[in-house]
N, C-alpha and C. Protein backbone atom coordinates (compact mmCIF):
# COMPACT_ATOMS: atom_id res chain seq x y z
N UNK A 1 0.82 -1.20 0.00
CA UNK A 1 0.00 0.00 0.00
C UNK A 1 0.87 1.26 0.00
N UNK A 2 1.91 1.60 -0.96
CA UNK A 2 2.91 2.17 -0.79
C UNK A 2 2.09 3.27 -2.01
N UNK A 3 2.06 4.80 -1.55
CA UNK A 3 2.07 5.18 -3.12
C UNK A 3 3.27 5.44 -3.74
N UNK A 4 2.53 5.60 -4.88
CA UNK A 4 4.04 6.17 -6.19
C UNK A 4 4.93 7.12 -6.14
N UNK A 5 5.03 7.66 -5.08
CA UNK A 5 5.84 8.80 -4.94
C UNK A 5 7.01 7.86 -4.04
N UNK A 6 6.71 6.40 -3.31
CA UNK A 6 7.53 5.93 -2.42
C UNK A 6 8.18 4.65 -3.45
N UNK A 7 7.90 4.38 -4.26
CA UNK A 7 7.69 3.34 -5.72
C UNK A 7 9.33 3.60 -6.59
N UNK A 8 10.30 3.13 -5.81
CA UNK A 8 11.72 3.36 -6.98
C UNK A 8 11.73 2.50 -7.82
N UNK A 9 11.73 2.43 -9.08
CA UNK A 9 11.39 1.27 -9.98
C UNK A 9 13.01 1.23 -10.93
N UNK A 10 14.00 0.64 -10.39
CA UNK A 10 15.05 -0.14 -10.90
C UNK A 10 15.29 -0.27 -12.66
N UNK A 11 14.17 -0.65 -12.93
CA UNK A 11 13.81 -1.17 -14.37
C UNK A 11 12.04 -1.53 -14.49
N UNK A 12 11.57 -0.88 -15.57
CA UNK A 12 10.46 -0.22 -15.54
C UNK A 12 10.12 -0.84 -17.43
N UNK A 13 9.10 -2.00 -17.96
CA UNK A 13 8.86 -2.20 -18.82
C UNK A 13 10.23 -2.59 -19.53
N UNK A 14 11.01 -3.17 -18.99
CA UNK A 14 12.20 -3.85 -19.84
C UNK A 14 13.43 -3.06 -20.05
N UNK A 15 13.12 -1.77 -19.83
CA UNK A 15 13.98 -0.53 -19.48
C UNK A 15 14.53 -0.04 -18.21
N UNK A 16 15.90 -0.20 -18.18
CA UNK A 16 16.51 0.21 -17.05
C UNK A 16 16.64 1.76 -16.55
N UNK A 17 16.29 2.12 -15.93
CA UNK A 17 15.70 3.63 -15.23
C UNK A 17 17.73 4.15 -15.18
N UNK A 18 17.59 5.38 -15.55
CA UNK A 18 19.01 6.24 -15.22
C UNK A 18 19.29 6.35 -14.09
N UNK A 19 20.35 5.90 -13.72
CA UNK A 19 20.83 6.04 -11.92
C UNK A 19 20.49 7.10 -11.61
N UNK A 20 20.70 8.31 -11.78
CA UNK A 20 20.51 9.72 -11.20
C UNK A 20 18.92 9.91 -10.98
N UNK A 21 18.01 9.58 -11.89
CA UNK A 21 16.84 9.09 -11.69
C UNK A 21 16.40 8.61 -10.60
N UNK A 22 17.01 7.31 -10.44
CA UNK A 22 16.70 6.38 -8.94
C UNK A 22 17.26 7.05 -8.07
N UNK A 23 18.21 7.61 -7.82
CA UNK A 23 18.84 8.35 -7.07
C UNK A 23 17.90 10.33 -6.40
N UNK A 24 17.91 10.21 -7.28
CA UNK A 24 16.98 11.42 -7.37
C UNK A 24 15.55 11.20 -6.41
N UNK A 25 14.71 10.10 -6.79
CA UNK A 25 13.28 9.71 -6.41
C UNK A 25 13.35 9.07 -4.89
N UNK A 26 14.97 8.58 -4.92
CA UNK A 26 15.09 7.80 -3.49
C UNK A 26 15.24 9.32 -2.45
N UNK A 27 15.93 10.18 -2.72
CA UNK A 27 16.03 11.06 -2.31
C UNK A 27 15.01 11.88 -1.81
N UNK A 28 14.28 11.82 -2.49
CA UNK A 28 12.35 12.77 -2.51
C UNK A 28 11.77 12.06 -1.21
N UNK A 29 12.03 10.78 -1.20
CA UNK A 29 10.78 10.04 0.22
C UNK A 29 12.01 9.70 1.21
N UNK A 30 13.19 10.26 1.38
CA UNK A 30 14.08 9.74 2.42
C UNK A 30 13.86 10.20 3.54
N UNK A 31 13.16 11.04 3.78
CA UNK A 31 12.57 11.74 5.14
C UNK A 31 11.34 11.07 5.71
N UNK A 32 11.11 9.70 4.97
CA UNK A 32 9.48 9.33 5.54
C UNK A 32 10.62 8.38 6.57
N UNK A 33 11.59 7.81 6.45
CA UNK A 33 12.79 6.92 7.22
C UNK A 33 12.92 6.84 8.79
N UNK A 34 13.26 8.52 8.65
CA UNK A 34 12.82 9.21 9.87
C UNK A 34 12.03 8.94 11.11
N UNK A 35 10.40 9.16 10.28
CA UNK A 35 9.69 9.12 11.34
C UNK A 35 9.21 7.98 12.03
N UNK A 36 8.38 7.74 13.07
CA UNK A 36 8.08 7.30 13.95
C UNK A 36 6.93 6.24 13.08
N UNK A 37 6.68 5.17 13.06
CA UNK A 37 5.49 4.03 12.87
C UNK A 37 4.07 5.00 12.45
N UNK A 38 3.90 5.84 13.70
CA UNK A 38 2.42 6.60 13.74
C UNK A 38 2.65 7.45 12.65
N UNK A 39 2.97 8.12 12.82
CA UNK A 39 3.74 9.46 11.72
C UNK A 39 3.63 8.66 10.03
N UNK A 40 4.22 8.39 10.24
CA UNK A 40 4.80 7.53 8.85
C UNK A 40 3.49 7.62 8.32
N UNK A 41 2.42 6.55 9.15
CA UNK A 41 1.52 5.65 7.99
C UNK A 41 0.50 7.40 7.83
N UNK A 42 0.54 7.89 8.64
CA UNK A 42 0.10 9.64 8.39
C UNK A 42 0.21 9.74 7.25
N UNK A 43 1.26 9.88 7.17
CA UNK A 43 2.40 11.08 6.12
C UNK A 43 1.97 9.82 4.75
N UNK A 44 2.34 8.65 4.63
CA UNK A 44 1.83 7.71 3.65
C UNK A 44 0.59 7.97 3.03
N UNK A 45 -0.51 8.21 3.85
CA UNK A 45 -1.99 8.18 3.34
C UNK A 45 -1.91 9.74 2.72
N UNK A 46 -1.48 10.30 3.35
CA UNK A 46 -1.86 12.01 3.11
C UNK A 46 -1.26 11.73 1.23
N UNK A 47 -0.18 11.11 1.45
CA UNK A 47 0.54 10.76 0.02
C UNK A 47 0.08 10.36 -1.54
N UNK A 48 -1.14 9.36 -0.64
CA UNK A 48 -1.79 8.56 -1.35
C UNK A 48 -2.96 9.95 -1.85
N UNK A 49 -3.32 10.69 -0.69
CA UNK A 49 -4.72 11.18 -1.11
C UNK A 49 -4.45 12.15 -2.31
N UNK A 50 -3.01 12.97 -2.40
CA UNK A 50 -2.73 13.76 -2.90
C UNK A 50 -2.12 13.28 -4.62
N UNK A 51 -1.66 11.58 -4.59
CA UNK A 51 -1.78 11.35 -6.05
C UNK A 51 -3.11 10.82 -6.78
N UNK A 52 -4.26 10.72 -5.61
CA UNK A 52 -5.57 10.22 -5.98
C UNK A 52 -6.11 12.05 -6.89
N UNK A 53 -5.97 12.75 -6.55
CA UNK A 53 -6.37 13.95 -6.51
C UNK A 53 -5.99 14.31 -7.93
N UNK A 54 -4.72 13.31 -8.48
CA UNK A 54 -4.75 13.34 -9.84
C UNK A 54 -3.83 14.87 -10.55
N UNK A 55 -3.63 15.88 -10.43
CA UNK A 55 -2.79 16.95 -10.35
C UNK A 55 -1.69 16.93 -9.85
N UNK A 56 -0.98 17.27 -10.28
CA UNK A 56 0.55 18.09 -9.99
C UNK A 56 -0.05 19.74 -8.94
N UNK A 57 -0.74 20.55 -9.31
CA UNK A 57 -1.13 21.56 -8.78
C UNK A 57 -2.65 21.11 -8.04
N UNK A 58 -2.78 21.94 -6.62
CA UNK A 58 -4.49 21.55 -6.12
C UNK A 58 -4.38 21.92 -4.74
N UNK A 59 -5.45 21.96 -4.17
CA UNK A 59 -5.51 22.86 -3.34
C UNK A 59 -5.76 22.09 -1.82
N UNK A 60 -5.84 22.85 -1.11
CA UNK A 60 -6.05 22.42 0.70
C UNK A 60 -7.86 21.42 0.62
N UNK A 61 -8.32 21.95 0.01
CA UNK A 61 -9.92 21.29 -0.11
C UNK A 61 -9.62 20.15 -0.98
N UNK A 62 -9.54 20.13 -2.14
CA UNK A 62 -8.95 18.33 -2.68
C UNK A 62 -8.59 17.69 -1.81
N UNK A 63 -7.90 17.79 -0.59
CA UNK A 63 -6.92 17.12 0.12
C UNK A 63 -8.19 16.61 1.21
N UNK A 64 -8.71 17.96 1.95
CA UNK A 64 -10.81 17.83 2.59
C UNK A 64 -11.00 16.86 2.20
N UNK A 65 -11.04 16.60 1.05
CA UNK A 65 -12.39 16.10 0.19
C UNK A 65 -12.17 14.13 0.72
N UNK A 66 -10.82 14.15 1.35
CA UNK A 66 -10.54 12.14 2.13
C UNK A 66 -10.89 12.45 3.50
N UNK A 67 -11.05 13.63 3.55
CA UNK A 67 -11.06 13.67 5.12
C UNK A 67 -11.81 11.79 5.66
N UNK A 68 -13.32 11.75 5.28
CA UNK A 68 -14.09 10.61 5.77
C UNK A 68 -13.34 9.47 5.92
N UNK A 69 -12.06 9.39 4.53
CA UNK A 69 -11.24 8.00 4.31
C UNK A 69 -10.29 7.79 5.68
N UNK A 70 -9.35 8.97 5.81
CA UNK A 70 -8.93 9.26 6.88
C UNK A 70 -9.34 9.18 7.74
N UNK A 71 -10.75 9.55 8.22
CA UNK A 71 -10.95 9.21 9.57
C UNK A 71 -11.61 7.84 9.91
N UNK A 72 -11.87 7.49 8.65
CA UNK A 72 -12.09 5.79 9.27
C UNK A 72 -10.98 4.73 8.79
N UNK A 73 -9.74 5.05 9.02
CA UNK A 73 -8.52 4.75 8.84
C UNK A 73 -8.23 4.82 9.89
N UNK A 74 -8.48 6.06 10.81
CA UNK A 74 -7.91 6.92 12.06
C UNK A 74 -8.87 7.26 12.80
N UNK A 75 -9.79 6.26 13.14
CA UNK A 75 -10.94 6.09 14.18
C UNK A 75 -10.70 7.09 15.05
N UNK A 76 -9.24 6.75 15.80
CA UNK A 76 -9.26 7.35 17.21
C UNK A 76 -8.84 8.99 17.20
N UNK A 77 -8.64 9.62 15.77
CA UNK A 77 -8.38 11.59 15.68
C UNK A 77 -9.91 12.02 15.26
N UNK A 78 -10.25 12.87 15.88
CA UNK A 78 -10.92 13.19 15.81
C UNK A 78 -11.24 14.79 15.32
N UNK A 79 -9.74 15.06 14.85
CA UNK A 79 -9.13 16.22 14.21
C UNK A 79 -8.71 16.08 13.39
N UNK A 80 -9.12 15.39 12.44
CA UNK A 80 -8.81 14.96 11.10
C UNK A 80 -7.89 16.17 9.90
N UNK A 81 -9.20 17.39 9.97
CA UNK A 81 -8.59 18.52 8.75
C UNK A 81 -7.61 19.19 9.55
N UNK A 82 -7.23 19.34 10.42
CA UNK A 82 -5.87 19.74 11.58
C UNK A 82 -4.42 18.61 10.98
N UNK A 83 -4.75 17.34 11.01
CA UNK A 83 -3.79 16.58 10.93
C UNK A 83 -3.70 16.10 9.49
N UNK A 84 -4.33 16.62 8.82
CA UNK A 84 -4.23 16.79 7.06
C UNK A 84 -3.16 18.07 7.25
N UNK A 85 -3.82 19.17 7.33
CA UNK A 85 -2.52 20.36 7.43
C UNK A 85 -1.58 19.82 8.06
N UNK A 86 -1.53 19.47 8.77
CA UNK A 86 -0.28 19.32 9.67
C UNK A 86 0.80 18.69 8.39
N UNK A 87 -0.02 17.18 8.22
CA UNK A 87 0.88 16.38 7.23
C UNK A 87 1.27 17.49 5.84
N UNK A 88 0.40 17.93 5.22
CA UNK A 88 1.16 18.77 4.57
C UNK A 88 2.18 20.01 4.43
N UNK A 89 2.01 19.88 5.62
CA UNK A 89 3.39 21.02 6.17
C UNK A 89 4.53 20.45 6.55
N UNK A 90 4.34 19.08 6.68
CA UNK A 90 5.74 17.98 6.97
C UNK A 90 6.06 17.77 5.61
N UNK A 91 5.28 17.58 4.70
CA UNK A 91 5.48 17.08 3.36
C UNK A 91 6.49 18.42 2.55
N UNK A 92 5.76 19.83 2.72
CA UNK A 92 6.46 20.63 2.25
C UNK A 92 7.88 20.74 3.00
N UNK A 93 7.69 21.04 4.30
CA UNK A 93 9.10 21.45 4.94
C UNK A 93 10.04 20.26 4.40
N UNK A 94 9.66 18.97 3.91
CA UNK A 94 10.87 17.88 3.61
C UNK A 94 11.17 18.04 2.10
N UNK A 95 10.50 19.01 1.09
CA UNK A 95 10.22 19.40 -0.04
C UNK A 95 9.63 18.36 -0.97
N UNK A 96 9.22 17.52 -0.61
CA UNK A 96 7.97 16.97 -1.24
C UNK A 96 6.78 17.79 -2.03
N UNK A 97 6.08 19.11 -1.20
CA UNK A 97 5.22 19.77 -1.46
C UNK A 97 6.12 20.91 -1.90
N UNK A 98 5.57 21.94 -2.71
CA UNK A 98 6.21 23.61 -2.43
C UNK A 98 4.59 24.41 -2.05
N UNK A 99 4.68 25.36 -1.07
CA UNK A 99 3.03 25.67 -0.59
C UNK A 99 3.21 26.61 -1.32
N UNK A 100 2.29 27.04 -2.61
CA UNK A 100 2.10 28.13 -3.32
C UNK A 100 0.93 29.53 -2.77
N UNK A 101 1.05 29.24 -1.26
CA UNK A 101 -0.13 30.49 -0.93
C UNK A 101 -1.21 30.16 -1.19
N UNK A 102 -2.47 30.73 -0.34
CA UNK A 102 -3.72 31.03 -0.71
C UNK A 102 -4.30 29.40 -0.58
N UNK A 103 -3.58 28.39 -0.01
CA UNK A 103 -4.04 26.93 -0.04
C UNK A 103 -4.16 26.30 -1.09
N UNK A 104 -3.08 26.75 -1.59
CA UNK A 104 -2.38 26.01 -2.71
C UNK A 104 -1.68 25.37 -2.82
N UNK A 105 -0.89 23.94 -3.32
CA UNK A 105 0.52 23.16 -3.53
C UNK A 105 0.46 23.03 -4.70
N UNK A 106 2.00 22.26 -4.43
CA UNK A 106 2.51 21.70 -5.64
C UNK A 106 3.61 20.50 -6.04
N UNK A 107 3.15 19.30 -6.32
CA UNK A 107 4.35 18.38 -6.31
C UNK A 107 5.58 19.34 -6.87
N UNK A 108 6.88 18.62 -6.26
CA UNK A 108 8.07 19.36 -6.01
C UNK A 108 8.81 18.50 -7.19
N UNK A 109 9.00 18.32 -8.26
CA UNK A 109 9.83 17.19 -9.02
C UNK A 109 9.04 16.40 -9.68
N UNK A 110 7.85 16.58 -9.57
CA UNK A 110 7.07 15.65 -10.34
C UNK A 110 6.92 15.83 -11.81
């Protein structure tokens, strides 16, 4: 249940991916390493919701819009759109995200 942003693919359709490539993408999720079990599977889903969302560019409400998924994932928060921001402010500060203002992002390398 990993999304694609955590997905280093070696060789990809019979084609071997450019080291700097793999190198590059390993680099982008090396900060999920870091955290703590709880954190992590956070920061994972928030991951997931944001390549479901389908854009490179999109806003703080796309992100709303799992809240329900999230919280019946995460029975026990009961602060769900708090710990959506939150995760996306971990995501940017590790540059995953860049926050374009006004509740805006933006994949960083994508």
């Amino acid at each position: 249940m990993i999304p694609d942003a955590g997905r280093i693919y070696l060789v990809r359709d019979g084609v071997p991916a450019p080291r700097d490539a793999v190198l590059a993408k390993w680099r982008q999720t090396r900060f999920l390493e870091e955290q703590d079990l709880g954190a992590r599977g956070w920061l994972l889903e928030v991951m997931k919701c944001v390549e479901l969302i389908g854009r490179r560019e999109f806003g703080i409400d796309d992100v709303y819009a799992f809240e329900q998924r999230l919280a019946t994932l995460y029975p026990g928060n009961r602060h769900v759109k708090p710990k959506i921001r939150q995760q996306l402010q971990v995501l940017r500060d590790n540059g995953y995200l860049e926050f374009l203002g006004g509740g805006r992002y933006r994949l960083s390398g994508a």
